[in-house]
Protein backbone atom coordinates (compact mmCIF):
# COMPACT_ATOMS: atom_id res chain seq x y z
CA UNK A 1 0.00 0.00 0.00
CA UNK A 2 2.71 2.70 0.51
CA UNK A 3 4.47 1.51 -2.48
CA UNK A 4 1.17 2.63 -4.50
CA UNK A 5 0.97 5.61 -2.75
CA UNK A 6 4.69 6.90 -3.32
CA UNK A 7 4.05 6.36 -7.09
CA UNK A 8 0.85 8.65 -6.66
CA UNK A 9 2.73 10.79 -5.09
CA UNK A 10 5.57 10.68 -7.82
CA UNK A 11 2.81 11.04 -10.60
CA UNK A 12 1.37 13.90 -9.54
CA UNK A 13 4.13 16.17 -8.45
CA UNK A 14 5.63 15.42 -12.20
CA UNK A 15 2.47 16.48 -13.39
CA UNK A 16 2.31 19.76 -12.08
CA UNK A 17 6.06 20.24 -12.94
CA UNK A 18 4.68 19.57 -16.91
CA UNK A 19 1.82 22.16 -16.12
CA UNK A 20 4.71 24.68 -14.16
CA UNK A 21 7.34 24.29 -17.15
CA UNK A 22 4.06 24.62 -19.88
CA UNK A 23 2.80 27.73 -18.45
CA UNK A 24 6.79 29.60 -18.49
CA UNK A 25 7.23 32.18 -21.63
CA UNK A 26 8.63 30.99 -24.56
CA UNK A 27 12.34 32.24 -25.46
CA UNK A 28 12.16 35.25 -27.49
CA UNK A 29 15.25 34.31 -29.34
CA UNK A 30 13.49 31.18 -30.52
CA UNK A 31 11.05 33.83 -32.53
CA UNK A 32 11.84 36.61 -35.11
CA UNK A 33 8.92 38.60 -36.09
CA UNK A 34 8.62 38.83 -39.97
CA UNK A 35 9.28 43.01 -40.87
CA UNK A 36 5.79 44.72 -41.91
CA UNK A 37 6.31 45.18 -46.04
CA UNK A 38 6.39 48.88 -47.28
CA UNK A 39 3.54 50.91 -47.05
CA UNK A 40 1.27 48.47 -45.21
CA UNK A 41 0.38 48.76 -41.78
CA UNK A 42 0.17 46.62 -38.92
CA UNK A 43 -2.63 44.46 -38.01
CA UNK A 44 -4.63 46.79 -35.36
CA UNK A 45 -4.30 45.57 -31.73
CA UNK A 46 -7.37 44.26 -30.68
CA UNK A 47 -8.75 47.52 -28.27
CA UNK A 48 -11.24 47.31 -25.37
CA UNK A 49 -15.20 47.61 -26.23
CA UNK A 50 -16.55 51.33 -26.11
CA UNK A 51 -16.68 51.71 -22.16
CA UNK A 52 -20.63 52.07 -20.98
CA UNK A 53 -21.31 55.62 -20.97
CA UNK A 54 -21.11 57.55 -17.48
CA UNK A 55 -22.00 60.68 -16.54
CA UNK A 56 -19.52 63.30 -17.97
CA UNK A 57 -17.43 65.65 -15.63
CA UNK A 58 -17.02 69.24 -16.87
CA UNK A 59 -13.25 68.49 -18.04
CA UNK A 60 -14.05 65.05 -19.87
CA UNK A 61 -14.94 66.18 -23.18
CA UNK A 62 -11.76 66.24 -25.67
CA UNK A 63 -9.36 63.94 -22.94
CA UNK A 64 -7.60 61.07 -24.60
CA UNK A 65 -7.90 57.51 -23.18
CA UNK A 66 -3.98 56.86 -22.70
CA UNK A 67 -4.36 53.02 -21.79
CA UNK A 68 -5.86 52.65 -25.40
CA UNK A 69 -3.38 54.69 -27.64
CA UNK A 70 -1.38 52.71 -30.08
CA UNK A 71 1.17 53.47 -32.72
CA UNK A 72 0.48 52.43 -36.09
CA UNK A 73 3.47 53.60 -38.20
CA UNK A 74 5.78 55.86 -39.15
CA UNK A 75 5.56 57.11 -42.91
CA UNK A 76 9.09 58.14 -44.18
CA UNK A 77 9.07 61.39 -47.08
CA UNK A 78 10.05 58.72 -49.86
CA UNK A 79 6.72 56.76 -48.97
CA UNK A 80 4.56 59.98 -49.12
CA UNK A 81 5.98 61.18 -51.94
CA UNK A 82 4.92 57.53 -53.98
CA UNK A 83 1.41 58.12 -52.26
CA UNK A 84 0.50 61.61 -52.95
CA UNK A 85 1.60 60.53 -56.38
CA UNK A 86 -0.67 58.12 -56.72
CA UNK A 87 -3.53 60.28 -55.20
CA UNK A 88 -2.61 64.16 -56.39
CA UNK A 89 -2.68 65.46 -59.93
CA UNK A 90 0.71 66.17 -60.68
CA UNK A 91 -0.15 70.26 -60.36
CA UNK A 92 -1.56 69.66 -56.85
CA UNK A 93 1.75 67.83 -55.69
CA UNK A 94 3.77 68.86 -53.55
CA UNK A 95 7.16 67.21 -51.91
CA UNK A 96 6.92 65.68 -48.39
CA UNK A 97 8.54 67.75 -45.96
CA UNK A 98 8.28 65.63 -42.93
CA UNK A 99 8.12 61.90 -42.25
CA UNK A 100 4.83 60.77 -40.35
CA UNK A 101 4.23 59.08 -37.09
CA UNK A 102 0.73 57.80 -37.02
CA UNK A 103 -0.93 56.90 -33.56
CA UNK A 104 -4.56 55.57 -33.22
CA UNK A 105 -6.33 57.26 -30.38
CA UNK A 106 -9.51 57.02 -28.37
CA UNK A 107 -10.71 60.43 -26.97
CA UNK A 108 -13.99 61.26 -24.90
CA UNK A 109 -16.70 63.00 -26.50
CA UNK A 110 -20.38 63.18 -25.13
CA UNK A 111 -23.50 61.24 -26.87
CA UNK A 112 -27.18 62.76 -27.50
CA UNK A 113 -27.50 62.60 -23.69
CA UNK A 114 -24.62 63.73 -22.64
CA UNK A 115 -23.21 61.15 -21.26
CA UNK A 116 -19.18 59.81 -21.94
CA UNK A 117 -18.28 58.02 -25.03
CA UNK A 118 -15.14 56.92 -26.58
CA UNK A 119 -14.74 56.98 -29.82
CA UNK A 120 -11.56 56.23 -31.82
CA UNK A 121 -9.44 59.31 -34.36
CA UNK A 122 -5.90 58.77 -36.08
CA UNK A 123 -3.48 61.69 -35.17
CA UNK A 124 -0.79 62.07 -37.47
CA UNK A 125 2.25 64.46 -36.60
CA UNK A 126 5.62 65.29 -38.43
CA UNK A 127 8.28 63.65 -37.12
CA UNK A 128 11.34 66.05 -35.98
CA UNK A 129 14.23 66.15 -33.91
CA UNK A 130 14.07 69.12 -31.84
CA UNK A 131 10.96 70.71 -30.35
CA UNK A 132 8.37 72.02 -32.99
CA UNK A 133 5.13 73.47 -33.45
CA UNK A 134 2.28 72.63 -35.98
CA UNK A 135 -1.14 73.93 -36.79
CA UNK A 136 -3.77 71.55 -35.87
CA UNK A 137 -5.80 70.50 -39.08
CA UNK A 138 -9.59 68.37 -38.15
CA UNK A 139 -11.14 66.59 -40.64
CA UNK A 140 -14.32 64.90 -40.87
CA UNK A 141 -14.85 62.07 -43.57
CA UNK A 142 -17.55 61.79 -46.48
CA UNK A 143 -20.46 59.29 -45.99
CA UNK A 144 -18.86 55.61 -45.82
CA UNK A 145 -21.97 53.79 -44.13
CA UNK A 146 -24.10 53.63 -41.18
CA UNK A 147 -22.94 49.80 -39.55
CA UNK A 148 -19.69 49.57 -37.54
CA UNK A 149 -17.88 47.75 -40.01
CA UNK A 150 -18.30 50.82 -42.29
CA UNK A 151 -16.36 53.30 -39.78
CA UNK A 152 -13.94 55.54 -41.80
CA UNK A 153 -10.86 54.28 -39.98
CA UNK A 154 -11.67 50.73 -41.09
CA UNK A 155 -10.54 51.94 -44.80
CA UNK A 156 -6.78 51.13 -45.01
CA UNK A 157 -7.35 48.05 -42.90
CA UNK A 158 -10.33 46.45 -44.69
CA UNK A 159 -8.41 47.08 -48.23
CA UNK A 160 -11.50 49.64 -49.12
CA UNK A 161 -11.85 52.42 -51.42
CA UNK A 162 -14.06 55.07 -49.61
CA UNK A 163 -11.70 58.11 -49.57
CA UNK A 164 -8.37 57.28 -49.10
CA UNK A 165 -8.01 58.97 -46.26
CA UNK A 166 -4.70 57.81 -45.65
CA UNK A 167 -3.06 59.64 -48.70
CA UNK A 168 -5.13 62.59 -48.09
CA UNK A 169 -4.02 63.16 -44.24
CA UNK A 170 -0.53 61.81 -44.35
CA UNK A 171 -0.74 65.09 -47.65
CA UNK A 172 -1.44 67.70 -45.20
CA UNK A 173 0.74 66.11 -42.45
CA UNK A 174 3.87 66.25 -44.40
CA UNK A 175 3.39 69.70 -45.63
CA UNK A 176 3.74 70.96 -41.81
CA UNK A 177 0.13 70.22 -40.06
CA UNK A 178 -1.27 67.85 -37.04
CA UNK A 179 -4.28 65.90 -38.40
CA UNK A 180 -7.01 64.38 -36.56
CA UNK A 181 -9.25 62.00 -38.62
CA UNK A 182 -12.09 60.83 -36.20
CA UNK A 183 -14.58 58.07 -37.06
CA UNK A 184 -18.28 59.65 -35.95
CA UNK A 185 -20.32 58.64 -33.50
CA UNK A 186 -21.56 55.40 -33.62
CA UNK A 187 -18.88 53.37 -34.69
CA UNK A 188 -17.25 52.27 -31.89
CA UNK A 189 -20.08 50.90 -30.34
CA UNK A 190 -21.42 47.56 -31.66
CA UNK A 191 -24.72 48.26 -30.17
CA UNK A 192 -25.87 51.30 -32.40
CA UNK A 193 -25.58 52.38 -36.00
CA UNK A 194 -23.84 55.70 -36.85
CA UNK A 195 -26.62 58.62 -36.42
CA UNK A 196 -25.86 59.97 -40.05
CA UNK A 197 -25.75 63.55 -40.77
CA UNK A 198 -26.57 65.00 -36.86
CA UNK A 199 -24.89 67.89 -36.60
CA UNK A 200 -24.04 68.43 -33.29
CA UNK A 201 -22.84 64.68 -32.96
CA UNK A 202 -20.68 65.81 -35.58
CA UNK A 203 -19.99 69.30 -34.02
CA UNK A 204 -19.00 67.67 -30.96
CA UNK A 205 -16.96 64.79 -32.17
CA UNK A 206 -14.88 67.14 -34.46
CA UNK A 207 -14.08 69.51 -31.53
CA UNK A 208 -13.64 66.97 -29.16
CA UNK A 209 -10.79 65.51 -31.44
CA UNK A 210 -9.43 68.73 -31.72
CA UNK A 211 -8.99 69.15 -27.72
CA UNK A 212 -7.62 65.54 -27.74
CA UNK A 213 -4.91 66.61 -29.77
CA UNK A 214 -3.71 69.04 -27.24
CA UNK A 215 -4.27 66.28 -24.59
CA UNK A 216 -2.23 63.85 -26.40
CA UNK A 217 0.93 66.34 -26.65
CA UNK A 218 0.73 67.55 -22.94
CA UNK A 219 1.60 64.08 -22.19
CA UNK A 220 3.03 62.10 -25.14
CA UNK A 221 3.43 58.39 -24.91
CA UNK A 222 6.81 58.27 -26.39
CA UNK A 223 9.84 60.40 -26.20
CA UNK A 224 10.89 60.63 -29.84
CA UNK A 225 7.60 62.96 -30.30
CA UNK A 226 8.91 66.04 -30.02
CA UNK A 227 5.92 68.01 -32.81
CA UNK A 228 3.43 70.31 -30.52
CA UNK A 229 0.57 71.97 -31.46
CA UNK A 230 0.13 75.62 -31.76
CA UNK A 231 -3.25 77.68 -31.16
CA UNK A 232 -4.28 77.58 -34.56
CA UNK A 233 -6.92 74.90 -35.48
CA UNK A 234 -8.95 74.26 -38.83
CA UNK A 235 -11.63 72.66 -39.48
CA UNK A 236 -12.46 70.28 -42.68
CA UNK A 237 -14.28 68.17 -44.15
CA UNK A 238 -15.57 66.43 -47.28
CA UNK A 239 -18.88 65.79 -48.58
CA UNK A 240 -20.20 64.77 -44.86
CA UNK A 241 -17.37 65.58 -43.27
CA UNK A 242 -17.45 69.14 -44.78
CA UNK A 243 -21.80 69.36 -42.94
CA UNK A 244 -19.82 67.84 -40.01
CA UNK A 245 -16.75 70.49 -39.93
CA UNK A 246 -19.61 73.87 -40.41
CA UNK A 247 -21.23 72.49 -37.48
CA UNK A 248 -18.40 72.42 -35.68
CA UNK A 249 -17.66 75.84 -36.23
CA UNK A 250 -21.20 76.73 -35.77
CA UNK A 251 -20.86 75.38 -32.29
CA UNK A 252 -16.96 76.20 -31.30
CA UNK A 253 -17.79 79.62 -29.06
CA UNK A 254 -20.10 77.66 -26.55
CA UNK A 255 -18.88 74.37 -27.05
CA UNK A 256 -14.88 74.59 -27.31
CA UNK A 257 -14.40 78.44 -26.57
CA UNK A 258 -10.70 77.50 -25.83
CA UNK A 259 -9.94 76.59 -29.40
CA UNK A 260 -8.12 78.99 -32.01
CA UNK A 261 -10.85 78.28 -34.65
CA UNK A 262 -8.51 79.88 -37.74
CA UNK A 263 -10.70 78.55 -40.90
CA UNK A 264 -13.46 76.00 -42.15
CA UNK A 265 -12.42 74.11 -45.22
CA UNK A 266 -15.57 72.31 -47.37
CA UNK A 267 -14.49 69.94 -50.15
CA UNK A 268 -17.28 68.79 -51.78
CA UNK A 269 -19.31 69.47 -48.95
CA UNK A 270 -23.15 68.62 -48.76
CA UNK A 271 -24.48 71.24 -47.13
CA UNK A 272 -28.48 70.45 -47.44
CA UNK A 273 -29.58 67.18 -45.74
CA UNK A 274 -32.92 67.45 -47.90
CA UNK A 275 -30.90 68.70 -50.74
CA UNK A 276 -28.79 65.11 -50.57
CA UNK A 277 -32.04 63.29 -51.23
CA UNK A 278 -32.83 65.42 -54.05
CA UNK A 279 -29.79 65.01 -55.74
CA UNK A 280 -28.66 61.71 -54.71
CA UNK A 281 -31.59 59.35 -53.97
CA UNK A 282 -29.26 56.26 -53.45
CA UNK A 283 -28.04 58.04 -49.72
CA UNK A 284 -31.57 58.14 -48.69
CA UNK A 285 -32.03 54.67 -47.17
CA UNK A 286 -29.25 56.04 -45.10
CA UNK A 287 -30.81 59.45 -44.05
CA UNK A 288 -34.12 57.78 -44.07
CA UNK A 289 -32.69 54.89 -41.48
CA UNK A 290 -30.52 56.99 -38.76
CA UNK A 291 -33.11 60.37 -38.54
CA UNK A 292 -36.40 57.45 -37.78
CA UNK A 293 -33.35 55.40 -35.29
CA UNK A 294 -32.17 58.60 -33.65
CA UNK A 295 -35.47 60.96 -33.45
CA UNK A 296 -38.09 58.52 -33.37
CA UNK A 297 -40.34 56.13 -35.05
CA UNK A 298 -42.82 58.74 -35.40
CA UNK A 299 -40.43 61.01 -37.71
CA UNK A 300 -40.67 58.78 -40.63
CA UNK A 301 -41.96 55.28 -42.03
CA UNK A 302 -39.96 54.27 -44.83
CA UNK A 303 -42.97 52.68 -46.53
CA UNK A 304 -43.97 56.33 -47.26
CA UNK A 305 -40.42 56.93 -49.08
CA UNK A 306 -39.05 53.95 -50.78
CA UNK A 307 -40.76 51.92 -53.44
CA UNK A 308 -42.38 48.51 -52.37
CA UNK A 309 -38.97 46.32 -54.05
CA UNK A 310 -36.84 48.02 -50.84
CA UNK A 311 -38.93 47.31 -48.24
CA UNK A 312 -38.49 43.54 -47.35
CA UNK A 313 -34.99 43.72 -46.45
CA UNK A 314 -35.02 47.34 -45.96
CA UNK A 315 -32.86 47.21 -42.34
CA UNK A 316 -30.70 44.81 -42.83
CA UNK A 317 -29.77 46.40 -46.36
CA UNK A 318 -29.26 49.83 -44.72
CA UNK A 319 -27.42 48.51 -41.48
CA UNK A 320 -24.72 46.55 -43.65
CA UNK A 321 -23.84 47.98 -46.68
CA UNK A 322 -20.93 50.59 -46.79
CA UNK A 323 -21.05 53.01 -49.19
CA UNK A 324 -19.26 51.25 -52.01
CA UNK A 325 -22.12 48.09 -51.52
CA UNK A 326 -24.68 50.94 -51.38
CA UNK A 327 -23.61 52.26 -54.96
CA UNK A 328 -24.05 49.39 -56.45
CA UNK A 329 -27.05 48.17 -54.88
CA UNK A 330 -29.15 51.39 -54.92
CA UNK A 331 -30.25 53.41 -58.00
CA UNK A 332 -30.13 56.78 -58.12
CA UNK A 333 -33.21 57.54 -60.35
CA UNK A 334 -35.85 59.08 -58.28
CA UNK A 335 -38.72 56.97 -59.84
CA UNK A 336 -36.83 53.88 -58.95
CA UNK A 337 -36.53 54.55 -55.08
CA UNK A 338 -39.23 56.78 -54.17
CA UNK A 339 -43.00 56.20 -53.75
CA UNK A 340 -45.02 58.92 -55.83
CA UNK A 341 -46.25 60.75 -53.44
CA UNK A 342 -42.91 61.27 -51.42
CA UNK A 343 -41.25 61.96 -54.95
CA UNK A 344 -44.32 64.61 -55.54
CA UNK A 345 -43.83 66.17 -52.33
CA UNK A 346 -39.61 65.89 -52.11
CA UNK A 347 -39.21 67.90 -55.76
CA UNK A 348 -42.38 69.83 -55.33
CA UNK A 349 -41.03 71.37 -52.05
CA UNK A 350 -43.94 70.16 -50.16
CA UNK A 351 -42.20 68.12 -47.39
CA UNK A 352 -43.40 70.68 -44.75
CA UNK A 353 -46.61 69.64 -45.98
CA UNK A 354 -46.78 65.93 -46.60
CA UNK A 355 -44.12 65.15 -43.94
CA UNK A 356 -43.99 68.01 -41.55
CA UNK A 357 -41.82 65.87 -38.57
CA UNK A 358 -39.61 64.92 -40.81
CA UNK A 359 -38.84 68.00 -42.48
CA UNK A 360 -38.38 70.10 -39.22
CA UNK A 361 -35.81 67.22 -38.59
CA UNK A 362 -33.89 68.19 -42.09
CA UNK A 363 -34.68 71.64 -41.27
CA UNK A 364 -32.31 71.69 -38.26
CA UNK A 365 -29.71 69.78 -39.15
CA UNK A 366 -29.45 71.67 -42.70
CA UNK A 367 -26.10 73.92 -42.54
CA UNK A 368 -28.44 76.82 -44.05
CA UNK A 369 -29.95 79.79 -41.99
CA UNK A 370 -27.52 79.55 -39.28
CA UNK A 371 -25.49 82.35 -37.19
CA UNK A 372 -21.78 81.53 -38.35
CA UNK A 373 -19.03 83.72 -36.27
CA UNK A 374 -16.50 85.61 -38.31
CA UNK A 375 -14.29 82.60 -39.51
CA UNK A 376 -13.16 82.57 -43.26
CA UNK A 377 -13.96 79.59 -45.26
CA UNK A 378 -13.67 77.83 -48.50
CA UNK A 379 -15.81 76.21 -50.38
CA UNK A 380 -14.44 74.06 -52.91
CA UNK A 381 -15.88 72.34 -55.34
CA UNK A 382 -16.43 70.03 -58.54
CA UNK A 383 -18.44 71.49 -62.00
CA UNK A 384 -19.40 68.28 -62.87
CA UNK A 385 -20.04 66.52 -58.96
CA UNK A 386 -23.18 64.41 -59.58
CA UNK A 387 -23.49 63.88 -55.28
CA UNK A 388 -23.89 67.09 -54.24
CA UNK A 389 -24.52 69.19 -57.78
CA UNK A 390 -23.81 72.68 -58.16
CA UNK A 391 -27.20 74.50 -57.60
CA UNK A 392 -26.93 73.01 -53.76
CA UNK A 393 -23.87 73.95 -53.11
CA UNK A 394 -24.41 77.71 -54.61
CA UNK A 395 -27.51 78.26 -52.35
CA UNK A 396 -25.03 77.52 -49.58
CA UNK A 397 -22.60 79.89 -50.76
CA UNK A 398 -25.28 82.47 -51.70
CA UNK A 399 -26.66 81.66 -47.86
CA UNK A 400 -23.21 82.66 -46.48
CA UNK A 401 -22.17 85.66 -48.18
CA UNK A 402 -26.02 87.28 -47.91
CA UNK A 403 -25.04 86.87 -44.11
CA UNK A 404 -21.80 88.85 -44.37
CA UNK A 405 -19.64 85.48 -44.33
CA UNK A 406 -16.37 85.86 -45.92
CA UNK A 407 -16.32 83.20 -48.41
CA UNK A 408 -13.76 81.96 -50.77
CA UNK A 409 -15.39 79.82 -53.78
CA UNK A 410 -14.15 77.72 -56.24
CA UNK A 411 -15.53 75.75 -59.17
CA UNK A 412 -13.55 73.48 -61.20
CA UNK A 413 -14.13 72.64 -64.19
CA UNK A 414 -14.80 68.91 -65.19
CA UNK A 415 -14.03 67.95 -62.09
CA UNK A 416 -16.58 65.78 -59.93
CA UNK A 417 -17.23 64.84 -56.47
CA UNK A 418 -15.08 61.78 -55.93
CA UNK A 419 -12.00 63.93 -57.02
CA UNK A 420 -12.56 67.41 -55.65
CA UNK A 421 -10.38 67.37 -52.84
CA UNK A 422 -7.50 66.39 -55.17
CA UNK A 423 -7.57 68.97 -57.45
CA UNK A 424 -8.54 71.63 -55.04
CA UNK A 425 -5.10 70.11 -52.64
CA UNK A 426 -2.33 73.21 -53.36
CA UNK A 427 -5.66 75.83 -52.99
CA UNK A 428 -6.63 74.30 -49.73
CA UNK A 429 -2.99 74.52 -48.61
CA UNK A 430 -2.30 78.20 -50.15
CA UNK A 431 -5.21 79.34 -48.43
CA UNK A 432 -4.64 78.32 -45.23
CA UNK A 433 -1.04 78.91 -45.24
CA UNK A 434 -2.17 82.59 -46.01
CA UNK A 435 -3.90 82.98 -42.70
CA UNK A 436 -1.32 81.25 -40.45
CA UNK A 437 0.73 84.58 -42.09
CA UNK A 438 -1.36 86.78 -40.47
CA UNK A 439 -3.35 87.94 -43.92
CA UNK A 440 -6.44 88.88 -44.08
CA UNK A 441 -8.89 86.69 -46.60
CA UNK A 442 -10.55 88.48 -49.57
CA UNK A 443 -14.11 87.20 -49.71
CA UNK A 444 -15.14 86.55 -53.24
CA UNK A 445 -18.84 87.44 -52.44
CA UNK A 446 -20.25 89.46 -54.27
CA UNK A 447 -19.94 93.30 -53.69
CA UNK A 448 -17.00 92.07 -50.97
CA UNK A 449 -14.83 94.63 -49.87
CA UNK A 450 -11.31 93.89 -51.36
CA UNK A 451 -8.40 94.19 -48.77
């Protein structure tokens, strides 16, 4: 009997000298990671879920979420220079001045009830060796989708073409800026859809990623970054983004008083919620979907807008498809999405009328008869853009300067929505550059003053 239990006794303390030895790290030396190929990023580490909103303390709003900040790469001027090349018309081009160091954040903004979110930005900086300062440059994306898996910072990663947003930031970076890119509101959080076109969820995620920039560089995580951002902040955007950076400014002097707001910047922007569904029928599941999710059941039934064929799988079309799926899917012939009597009332101008909760919904989140405060901006935009065509964009304009805005405008030629912001790259820059020198913008209203 002892003999059996001594081999017990043997068995099991080798056993939990296999489980000891099993559960000891392997030797790093036995492993040598494989070198990321040029130009392609890393996988993104896995993050935390969006933490359960809380109620927000007075200082919250604009803070960055340190334990969740990761590097994602440093872009070297010979890699910009083959991007922009790739993206810019060779007059817009300019040569990279700066390499890049890109960092994904998270920063807290507030929700519809004002509680704490998180939602996620990339921050790209130039990389220098002594102590430096930049202007701060916020830009808000175009439409890309309403589900989470259509976020704008899932782009590069998902191998997608919804803006290149990549090229575009890592344009302005190089040429001397700090750029924020944040994803809107409802992305990070797997239990919502992205309340498309709200503008002051967009107002307040665009400033809120501007005062996590100057959280971020208070207290860097690494000490190679050495870039730090001056007081001068602008705001931009395209298509979306550009209804997304106007509210932003529209809101800046109650909401983020603190920030140097030096210029709005619209590149293709849709300015006219209502005037998107005139011109561009195939974004109105989208519109139709988020302003009934966010405002209310009672704000619209999509059996009054969309044609019978849409209806069956109506939801989970709308809560899937990203923007490139949603171009091919939808048509953008008016008789082939809308019932009659919503097309009747849409281009007869009789929404008040027909679909009076609705419209006061369009009504206040249309970038139109608003109080703007005395920032310059520039509107830039495409002759032949088929998304948001010219007549919308002119009332804007014609809006702005009737209010005493000063307004720079330009129309090219030929050009259309998808490829605005690349031929409108060396005005966007010139034109800021020329306020960061202390000159004074002549508005091309007209009847504006010339200084």
């Amino acid at each position: 009997m002892r003999s059996v239990r001594v081999h017990h006794l043997v068995f099991f303390l080798a056993l939990n000298l296999i489980l000891v030895l099993a559960c000891l790290p392997e030797d790093a030396s036995l492993s040598t990671p494989t070198p990321p190929g040029p130009l392609t990023l890393p996988t993104p580490t896995p993050l935390p879920p969006t933490p359960t909103p809380t109620p927000l303390p007075a200082a919250d709003p604009g803070t960055v979420v340190q334990a969740m900040t990761r590097k994602h790469e440093t872009t070297t001027i010979e890699q910009i220079d083959h991007l922009v090349a790739t993206f810019l018309p060779g007059r817009n081009r300019m040569p990279a001045q700066y390499d890049i160091d890109t960092y994904r954040i998270w920063f807290r903004t507030q929700d519809e009830d004002g509680l704490a979110i998180s939602i996620q930005a990339d921050l790209r900086f130039p990389r220098v060796a002594v102590t430096q300062t930049f202007p701060v440059f916020v830009y808000g994306s175009g439409t890309t989708g309403i589900a989470t898996r259509c976020a704008p910072l899932n782009e590069h990663f998902a191998g997608r073409d919804w803006g290149d947003y990549r090229s575009h930031m890592l344009a302005y970076a190089t040429q001397g800026y700090i750029t924020v890119l944040p994803n809107w509101h409802g992305y990070d959080d797997q239990n919502r859809t992205h309340p498309y076109f709200v503008a002051e969820l967009e107002g307040r995620a665009m400033l809120d990623a501007a005062k996590a920039v100057y959280d971020f560089f208070a207290d860097p995580p690494a000490k190679d970054i050495l870039a730090q951002p001056d007081a001068a902040v602008f705001l931009g955007g395209y298509s979306q983004g550009g209804h997304g950076a106007f509210s932003a400014g529209r809101m800046a002097s109650s909401y983020a008083a603190e920030l140097a707001i030096k210029g709005i910047v619209g590149h293709a922007m849709s300015p006219d919620v209502e005037g998107l569904m005139y011109d561009s029928p195939r974004y109105s599941p989208y519109i139709v979907y988020a302003y009934r999710d966010f405002y209310g059941p009672e704000t619209i039934d999509p059996a009054d807008v969309f044609l019978p064929k849409w209806l069956p799988t109506f939801e989970a079309d709308v809560t899937s498809k990203c923007i490139d799926e949603c171009f091919a899917y939808y048509s953008n012939d008016p008789t082939r999405m809308y019932t009659p009597q919503f097309r009747e009332a849409l281009y007869g101008d009789r929404l008040a009328d027909e679909f009076p909760l609705f419209k006061a919904w369009l009504d206040t989140n249309d970038s139109s008869y608003k109080v703007y405060p005395g920032i310059p901006v520039i509107l830039l935009h495409g002759a032949a853009d088929p998304i948001v065509k010219v007549h919308t964009i002119e009332g804007f304009v014609s809006y702005l300067c009737g209010a005493g805005n000063n307004v720079t405008y330009k129309l090219y030629p030929g050009v259309n929505h998808f490829q605005t912001r690349q031929h409108s790259f060396a005005d966007t820059a010139t034109w800021m550059q020329h306020i960061l020198e202390g000159n004074t913008i002549t508005s091309n209203c007209p009847g504006a003053a010339a200084n």
